[in-house]
Structure formats: C-alpha cells, structure tokens
Protein backbone atom coordinates (compact mmCIF):
# COMPACT_ATOMS: atom_id res chain seq x y z
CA UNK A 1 60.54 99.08 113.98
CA UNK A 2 61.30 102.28 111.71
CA UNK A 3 61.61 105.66 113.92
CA UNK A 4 62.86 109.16 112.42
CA UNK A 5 65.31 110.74 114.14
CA UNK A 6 66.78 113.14 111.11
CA UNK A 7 65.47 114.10 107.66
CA UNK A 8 68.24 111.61 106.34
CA UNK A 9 66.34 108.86 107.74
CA UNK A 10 63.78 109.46 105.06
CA UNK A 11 64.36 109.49 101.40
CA UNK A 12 63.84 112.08 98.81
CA UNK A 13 60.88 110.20 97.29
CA UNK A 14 59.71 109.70 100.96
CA UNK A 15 59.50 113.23 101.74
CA UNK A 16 57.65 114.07 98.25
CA UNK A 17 55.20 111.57 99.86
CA UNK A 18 54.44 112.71 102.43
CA UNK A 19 53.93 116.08 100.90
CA UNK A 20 51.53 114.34 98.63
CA UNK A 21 49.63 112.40 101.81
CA UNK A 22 49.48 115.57 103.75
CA UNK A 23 48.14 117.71 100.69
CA UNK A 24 45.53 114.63 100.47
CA UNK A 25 45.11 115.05 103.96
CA UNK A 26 44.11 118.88 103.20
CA UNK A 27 41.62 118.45 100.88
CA UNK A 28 39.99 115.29 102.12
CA UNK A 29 40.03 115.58 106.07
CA UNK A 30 36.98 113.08 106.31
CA UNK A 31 38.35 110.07 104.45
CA UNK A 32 41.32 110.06 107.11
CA UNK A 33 39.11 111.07 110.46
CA UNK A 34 39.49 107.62 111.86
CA UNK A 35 42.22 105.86 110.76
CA UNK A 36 44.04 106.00 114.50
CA UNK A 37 40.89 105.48 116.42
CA UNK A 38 42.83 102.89 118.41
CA UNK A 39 45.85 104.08 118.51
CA UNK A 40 47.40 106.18 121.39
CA UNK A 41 50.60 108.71 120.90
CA UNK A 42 52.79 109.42 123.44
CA UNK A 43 54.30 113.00 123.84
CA UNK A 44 57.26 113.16 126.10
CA UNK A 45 58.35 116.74 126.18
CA UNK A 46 61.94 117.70 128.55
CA UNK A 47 61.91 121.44 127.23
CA UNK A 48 59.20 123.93 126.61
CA UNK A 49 57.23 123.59 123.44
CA UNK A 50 53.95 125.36 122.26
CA UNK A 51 53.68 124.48 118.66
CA UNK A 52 55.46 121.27 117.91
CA UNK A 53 53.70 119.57 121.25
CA UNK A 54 50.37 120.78 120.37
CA UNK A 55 50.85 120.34 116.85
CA UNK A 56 51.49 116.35 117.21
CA UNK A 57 48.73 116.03 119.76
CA UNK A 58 46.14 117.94 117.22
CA UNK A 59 47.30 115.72 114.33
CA UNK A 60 46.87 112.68 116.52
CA UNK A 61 43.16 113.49 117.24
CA UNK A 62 42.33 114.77 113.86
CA UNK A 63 43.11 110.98 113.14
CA UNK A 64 41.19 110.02 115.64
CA UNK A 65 43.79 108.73 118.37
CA UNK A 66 44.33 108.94 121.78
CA UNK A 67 47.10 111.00 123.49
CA UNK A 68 49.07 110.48 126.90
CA UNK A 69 51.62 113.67 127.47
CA UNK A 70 54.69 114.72 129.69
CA UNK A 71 55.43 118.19 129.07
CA UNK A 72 57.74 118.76 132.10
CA UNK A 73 60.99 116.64 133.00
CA UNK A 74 60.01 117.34 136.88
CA UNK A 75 57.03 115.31 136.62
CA UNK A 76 58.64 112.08 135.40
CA UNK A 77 60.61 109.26 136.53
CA UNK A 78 63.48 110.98 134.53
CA UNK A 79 63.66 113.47 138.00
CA UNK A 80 64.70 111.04 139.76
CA UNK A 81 67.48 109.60 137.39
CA UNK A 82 65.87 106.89 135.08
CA UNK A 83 67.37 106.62 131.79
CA UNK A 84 66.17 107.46 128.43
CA UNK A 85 66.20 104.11 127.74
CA UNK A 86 64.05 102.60 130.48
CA UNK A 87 61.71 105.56 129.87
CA UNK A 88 61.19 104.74 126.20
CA UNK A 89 60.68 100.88 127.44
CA UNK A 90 57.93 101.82 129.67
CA UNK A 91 56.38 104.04 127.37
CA UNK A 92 56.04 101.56 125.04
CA UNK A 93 53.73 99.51 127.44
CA UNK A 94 51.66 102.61 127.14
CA UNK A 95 51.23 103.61 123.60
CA UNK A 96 52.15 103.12 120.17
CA UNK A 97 54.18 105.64 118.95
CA UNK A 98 56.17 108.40 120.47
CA UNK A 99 57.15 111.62 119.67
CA UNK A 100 59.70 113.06 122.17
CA UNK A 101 61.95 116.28 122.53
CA UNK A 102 64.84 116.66 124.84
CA UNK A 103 67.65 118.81 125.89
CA UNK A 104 70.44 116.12 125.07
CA UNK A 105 71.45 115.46 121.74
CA UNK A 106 70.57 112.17 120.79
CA UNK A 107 68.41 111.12 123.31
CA UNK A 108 65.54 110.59 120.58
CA UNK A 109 68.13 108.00 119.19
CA UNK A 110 68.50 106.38 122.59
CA UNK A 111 65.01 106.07 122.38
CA UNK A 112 64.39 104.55 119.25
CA UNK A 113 67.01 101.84 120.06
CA UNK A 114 65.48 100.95 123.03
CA UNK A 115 61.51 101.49 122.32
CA UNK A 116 59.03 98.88 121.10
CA UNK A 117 57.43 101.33 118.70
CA UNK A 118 58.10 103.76 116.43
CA UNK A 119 60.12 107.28 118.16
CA UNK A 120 59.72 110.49 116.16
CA UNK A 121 62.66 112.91 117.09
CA UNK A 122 60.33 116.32 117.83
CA UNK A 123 63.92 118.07 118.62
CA UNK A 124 67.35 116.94 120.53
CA UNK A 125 69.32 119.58 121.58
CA UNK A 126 70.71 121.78 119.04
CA UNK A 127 70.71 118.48 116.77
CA UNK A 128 68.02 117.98 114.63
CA UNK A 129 64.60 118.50 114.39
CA UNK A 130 62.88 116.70 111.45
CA UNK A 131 58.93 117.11 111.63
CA UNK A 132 60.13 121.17 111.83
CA UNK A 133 61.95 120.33 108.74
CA UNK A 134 58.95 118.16 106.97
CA UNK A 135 56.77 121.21 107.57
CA UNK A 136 59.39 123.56 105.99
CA UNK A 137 59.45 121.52 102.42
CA UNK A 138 55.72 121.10 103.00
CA UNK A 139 55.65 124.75 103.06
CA UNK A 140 58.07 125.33 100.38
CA UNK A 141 56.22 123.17 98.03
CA UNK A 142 52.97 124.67 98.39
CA UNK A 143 54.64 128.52 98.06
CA UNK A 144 57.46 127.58 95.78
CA UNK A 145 55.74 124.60 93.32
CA UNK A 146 59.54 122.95 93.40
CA UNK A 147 62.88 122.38 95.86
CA UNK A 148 65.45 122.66 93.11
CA UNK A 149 67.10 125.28 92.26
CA UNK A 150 66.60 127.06 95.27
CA UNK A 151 68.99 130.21 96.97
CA UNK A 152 68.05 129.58 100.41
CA UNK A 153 69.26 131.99 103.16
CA UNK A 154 69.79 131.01 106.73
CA UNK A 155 69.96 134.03 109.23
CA UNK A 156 70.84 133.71 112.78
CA UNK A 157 71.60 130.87 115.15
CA UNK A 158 72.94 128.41 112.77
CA UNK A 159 75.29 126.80 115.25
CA UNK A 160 72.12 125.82 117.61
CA UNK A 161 70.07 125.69 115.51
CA UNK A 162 68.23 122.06 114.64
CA UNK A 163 65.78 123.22 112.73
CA UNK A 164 68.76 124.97 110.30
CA UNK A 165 70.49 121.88 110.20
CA UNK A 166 67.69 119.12 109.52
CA UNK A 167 66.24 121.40 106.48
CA UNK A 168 70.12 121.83 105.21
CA UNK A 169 70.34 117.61 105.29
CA UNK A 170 66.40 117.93 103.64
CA UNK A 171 67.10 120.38 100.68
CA UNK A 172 71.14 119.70 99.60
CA UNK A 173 69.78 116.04 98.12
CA UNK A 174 67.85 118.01 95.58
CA UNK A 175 69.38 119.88 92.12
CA UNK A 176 70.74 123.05 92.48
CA UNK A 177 70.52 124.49 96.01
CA UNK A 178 72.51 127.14 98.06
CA UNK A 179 72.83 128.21 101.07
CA UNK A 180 73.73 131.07 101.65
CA UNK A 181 74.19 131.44 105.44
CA UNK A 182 74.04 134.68 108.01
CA UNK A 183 75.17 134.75 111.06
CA UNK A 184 77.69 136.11 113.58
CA UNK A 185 80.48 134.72 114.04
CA UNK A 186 80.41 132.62 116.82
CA UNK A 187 77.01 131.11 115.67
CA UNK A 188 78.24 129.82 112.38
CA UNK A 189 77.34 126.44 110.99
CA UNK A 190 79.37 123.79 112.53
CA UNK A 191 82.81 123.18 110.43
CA UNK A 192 81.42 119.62 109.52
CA UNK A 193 78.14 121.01 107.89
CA UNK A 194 80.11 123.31 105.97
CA UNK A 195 82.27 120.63 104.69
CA UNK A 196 79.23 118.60 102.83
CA UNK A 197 77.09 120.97 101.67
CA UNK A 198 77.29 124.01 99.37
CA UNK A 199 77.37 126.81 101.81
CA UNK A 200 78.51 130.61 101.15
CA UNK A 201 78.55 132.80 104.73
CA UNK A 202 78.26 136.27 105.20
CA UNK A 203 77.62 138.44 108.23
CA UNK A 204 75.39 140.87 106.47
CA UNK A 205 71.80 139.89 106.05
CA UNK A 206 71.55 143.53 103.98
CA UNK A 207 73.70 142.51 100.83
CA UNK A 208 72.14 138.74 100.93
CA UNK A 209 68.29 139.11 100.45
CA UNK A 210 68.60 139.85 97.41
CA UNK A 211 69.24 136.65 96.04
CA UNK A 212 67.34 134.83 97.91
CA UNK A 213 64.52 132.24 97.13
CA UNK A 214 64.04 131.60 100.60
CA UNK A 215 64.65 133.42 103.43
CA UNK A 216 64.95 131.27 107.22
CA UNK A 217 64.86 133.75 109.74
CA UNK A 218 65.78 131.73 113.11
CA UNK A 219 66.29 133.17 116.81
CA UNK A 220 69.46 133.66 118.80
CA UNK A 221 68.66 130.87 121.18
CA UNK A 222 68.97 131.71 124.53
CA UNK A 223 68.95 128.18 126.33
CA UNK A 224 71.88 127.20 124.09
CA UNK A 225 74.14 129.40 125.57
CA UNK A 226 76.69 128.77 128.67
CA UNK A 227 77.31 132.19 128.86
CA UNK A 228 74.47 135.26 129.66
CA UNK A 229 76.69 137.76 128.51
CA UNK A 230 77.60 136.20 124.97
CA UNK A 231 73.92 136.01 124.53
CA UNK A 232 73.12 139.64 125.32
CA UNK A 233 75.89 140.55 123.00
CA UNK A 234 74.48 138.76 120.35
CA UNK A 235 70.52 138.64 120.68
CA UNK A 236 69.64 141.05 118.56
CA UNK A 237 72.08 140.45 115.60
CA UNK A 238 69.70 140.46 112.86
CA UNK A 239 66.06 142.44 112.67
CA UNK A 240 64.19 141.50 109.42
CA UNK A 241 62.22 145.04 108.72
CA UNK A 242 60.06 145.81 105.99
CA UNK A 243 62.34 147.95 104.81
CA UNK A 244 65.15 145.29 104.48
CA UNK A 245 62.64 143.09 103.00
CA UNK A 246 61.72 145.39 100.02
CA UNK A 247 65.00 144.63 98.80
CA UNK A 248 64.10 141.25 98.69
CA UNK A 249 62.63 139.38 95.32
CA UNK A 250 58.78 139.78 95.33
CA UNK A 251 58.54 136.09 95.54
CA UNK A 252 60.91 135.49 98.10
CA UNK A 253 59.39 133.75 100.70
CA UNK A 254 60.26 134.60 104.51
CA UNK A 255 60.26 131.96 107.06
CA UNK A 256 60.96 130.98 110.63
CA UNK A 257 60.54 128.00 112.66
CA UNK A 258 58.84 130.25 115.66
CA UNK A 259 58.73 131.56 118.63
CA UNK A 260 60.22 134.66 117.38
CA UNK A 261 61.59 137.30 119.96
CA UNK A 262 62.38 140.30 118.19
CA UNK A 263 64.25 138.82 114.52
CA UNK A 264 61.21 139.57 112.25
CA UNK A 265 59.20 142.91 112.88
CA UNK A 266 55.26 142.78 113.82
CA UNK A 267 55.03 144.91 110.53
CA UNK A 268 56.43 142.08 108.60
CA UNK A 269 53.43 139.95 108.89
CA UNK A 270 50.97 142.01 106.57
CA UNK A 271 53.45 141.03 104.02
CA UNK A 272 52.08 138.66 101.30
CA UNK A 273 55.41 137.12 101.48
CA UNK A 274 55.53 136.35 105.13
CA UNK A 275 54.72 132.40 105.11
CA UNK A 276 55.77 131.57 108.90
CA UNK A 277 52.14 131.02 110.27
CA UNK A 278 51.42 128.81 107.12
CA UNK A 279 54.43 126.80 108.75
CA UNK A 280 52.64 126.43 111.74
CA UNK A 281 49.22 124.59 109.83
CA UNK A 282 51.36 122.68 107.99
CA UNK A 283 53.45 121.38 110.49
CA UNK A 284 50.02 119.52 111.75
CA UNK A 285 49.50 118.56 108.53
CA UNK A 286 52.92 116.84 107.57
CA UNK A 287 52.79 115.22 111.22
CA UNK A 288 49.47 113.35 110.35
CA UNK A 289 50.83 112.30 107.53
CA UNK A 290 54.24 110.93 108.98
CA UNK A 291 52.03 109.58 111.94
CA UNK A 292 49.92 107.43 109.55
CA UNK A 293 53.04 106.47 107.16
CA UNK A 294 55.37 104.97 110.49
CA UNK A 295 52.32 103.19 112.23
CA UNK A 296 51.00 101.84 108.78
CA UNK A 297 55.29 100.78 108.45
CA UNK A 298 54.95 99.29 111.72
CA UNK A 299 51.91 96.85 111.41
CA UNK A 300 54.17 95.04 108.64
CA UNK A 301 57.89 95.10 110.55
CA UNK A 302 57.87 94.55 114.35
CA UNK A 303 62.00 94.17 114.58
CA UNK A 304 63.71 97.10 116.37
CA UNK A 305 66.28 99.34 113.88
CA UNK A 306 69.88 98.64 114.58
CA UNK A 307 72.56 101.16 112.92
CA UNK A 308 76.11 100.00 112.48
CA UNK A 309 78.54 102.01 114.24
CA UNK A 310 82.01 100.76 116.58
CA UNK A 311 82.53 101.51 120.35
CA UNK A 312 86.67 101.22 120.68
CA UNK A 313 88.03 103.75 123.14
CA UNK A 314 87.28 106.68 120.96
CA UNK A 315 84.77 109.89 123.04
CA UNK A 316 82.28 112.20 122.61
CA UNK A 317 83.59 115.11 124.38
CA UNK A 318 80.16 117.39 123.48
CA UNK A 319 78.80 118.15 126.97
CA UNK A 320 75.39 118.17 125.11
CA UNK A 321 75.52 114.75 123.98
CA UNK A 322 73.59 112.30 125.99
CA UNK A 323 76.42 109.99 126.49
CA UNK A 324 77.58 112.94 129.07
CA UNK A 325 74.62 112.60 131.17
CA UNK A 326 74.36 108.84 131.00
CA UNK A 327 77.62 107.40 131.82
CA UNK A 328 76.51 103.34 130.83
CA UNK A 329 75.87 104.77 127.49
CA UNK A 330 78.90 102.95 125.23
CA UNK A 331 80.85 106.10 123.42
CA UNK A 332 79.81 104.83 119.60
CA UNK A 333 80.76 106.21 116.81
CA UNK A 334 80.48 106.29 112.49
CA UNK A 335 82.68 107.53 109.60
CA UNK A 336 81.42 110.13 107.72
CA UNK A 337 81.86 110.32 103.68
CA UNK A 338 85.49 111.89 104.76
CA UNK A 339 86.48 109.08 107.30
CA UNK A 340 85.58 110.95 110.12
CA UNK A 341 84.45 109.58 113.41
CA UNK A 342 81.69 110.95 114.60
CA UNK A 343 79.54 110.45 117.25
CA UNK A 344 75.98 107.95 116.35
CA UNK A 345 74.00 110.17 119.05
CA UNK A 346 74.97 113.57 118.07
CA UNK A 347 77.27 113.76 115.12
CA UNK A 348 80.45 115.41 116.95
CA UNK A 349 83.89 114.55 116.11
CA UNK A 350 84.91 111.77 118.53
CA UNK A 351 88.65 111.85 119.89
C-alpha cells in the first residue's frame, strides 16, 4: 500500500504527472466530479491548520467523497496515550485514505507502516511537508512554464521549516537549480541539507533578490521554538516591501507557504508578481490529483510498504522525533549517500 511521506517518495516523472492530472483537473472539473463517490478520507490534524486541512477536505468532495476529521489532539484517543500506530489501525477501519499532520517528526511514517491504506504526510514537525511542496511546482509550472534552471531563494525559517525542505528534495532532481538561502543564523538549513544540495547562504535578503527566479518567503515559526525570547529576537528578521521587491526581476515570482505574520507587506499583494494565493487554489488542485493517483495505486497493490533500515543500539537524540514520545518505537536508522546514519522517522544523525 503506497503512502507519501516526502517529495522523494515520488519521482520526477511522477510529479510532472500530477501537474498534468491536476491541470486536467482545471479545465475539466466535470469529467472527475465522481470518481470518489464511495470513498471516505480521513483528516487527522494534531496542530492547527486552515489551508492544508480544508484544502484536502475540499479536494475530497470536489471528487465526490466523503470526509471524517480530527482537527484537535484533545479530542482523540491520542489524549489519553494511544499510539500513532494503533490510531492509524483504527482509522483504517474507518476510511480509505488518510491525510494526517502532527507535531512529531515522523509520525506520518509511523502511520503509513502501520495503516491499511494509503497515509499522505500533510506536515510532521519541522520535517517535511509534501502536498505544500506539490502545490509549489504546481505553481511554479503554471507561472514559470519549466523547473530547470531555476535561482530559487529561500528567506526565513529554513531550519523549521518543512515546507523549505520538501520543495529543496522536489526541485535539486531537476537541471540547473540554486538555492540561494536567507536566513539568520540560527535558522539556517540543517548541516545535512547543505551537504546534498547546491546551496549558497547569505543573511541579506537586500543583495539576493536580484537574482532570483523564485522568491520563498517563509515565517519565523513560533511553535518551533523552545525558547520565547530567541523567537522575539528573531521574528521579524526579514520584511519583503515593495520597495525591496522592485529590485527584484520583473518575472520573479514571490511565494510563501502561508499564514504570513508580518514577512510580506499587505502592499505586496497588488503586485502582479505576488503568486502566494494562487498557491493556495492549487494546493486543492494538486491534492485531487494525488488523492485520485494513490487510491487508483491502491485498488491494484493491497501489501503494506516496508523500507529497509537497521535497529542496532544506535539513537535518535532529536526531542522532536517521535521515537522520543513513544518509547516501544525501535531507534531505526539508514545511510545516507555519505554513509551516514540517520534516523528512518526524521532524518537526524543517529549516535
């Protein structure tokens, strides 16, 4: 049974699909109407969410399914210490697919292993975030006409940030792409990213925009951070201004996976440039069309994905991992393309 849980979990030609379904799915709304009337998606939501909730439950009706929802962790069985993976078992007695978000990273994972039907990952943690990230290239595509080749800048929280890191895993397979990356400090891209992917940082969003393609404004997550102070300090790092944008190419695009606090100004919007709300319609859009692809998948392959990875006395010492809130969880790890071990839930170093 095929679940996403990160952009790498789908393949280049993959993705271009289901650019090409949802685009379909744009121009021909009728001709799909019905194709889940029998079908029921579950949303299982442990943090706030306006957009990407909403989003999967519109995209499930447009197809004409059914949807059951938790948006609160206080109202499920979850309060009173069940794990992950005997909620994604009874879930599946329920529905037949599930799209989930939780504060842990790699709880979506724990999920998938243990669920009888497809699990879309609809954010873990500060991990990844790939339907965000499908409805970035959708966006892309239909603004840009191509991925490669692209000078992509990443302002802000790119430590945190999922939605930085799944489009980063999305974009470096094509030709051609930078990063160029913005941020404080202590809210760089973590070491390992940096290591795989061609990245140039800078701390000044000022002397970057101009050679930017694309420009992915994020915010300085508060409910990342251990610490109220550091995030005071750092909230308002970067403020994208029309006048900071008119130094910008006038095809840049600007995005930003939303809700924004103060990062772009109101006055940015009447910009023809400004693409962020487009993000928001095509995020339904690329989520019908992922919908349809894994439960069309899942009518020909009933077995449950396994991925290879050792449990030998190594950790996971990330106090955001899920392994650190369920302690029967076996500490398993993978080597990266370096020989690294890293954690199979959330991709930390194990020691």
């Amino acid at each position: 049974m095929r679940s996403i849980i990160d952009t790498l979990d789908l393949t280049v030609g993959e993705i271009e699909e289901l650019c090409d379904t949802a685009l379909d799915m744009i121009k021909r709304p009728k001709l799909y109407s019905h194709i889940c009337d029998d079908k029921i998606l579950a949303t299982l939501f442990f943090e706030p969410s306006t957009r990407t909730r909403l989003s999967f439950e519109a995209a499930m009706y447009e197809l004409g399914g059914h949807v059951l929802s938790v948006t609160d962790m206080a109202t499920s069985s979850a309060s009173k210490g069940e794990s992950m993976a005997d909620t994604s078992k009874v879930l599946s007695a329920y529905s037949d697919i599930i799209a989930m978000r939780h504060p842990k990273e790699g709880a979506a994972f724990v999920a998938a292993e243990n669920a009888n039907v497809p699990v879309i990952n609809a954010g873990d943690g500060g991990h990844c975030h790939p339907t965000q990230t499908l409805a970035d290239m959708l966006t892309i595509y239909r603004e840009k006409g191509h991925f490669d080749g692209l000078t992509v800048g990443l302002c802000g929280d790119l430590l945190y940030g999922r939605t930085v890191h799944s489009l980063i895993h999305a974009l470096s397979r094509y030709e051609g792409v930078k990063f160029i990356c913005i941020s404080p400090s202590e809210l760089r891209l973590p070491s390992y990213m940096k290591q795989d992917f061609n990245v140039e940082e800078t701390t000044s969003l000022e002397e970057a925009i101009p050679m930017l393609d694309v420009l992915y404004m994020t915010r300085i997550q508060q409910e990342r951070f251990a610490d109220r102070q550091n995030y005071e300090r750092l909230k308002d790092s970067y403020v994208l201004t029309p006048e900071k944008l008119s130094r910008a190419k006038s095809d840049c695009i600007v995005m930003h996976p939303l809700p924004r606090v103060k990062e772009i100004s109101v006055a940015v919007d009447k910009d023809p440039r400004a693409c962020y709300f487009k993000q928001v319609e095509n995020g339904k859009y690329m989520r019908m069309a992922l919908i349809y692809k894994l439960l069309t998948d899942a009518e020909e392959d009933h077995s449950r994905e396994v991925r290879p990875s050792v449990s030998d006395g190594k950790k996971c010492v990330n106090p955001r991992c899920i392994v650190s809130v369920e302690q029967e969880l076996p500490h398993r790890y993978k080597k990266d393309s370096r020989g690294v071990c890293r954690c199979i839930y959330c991709d930390s170093e194990m020691v």
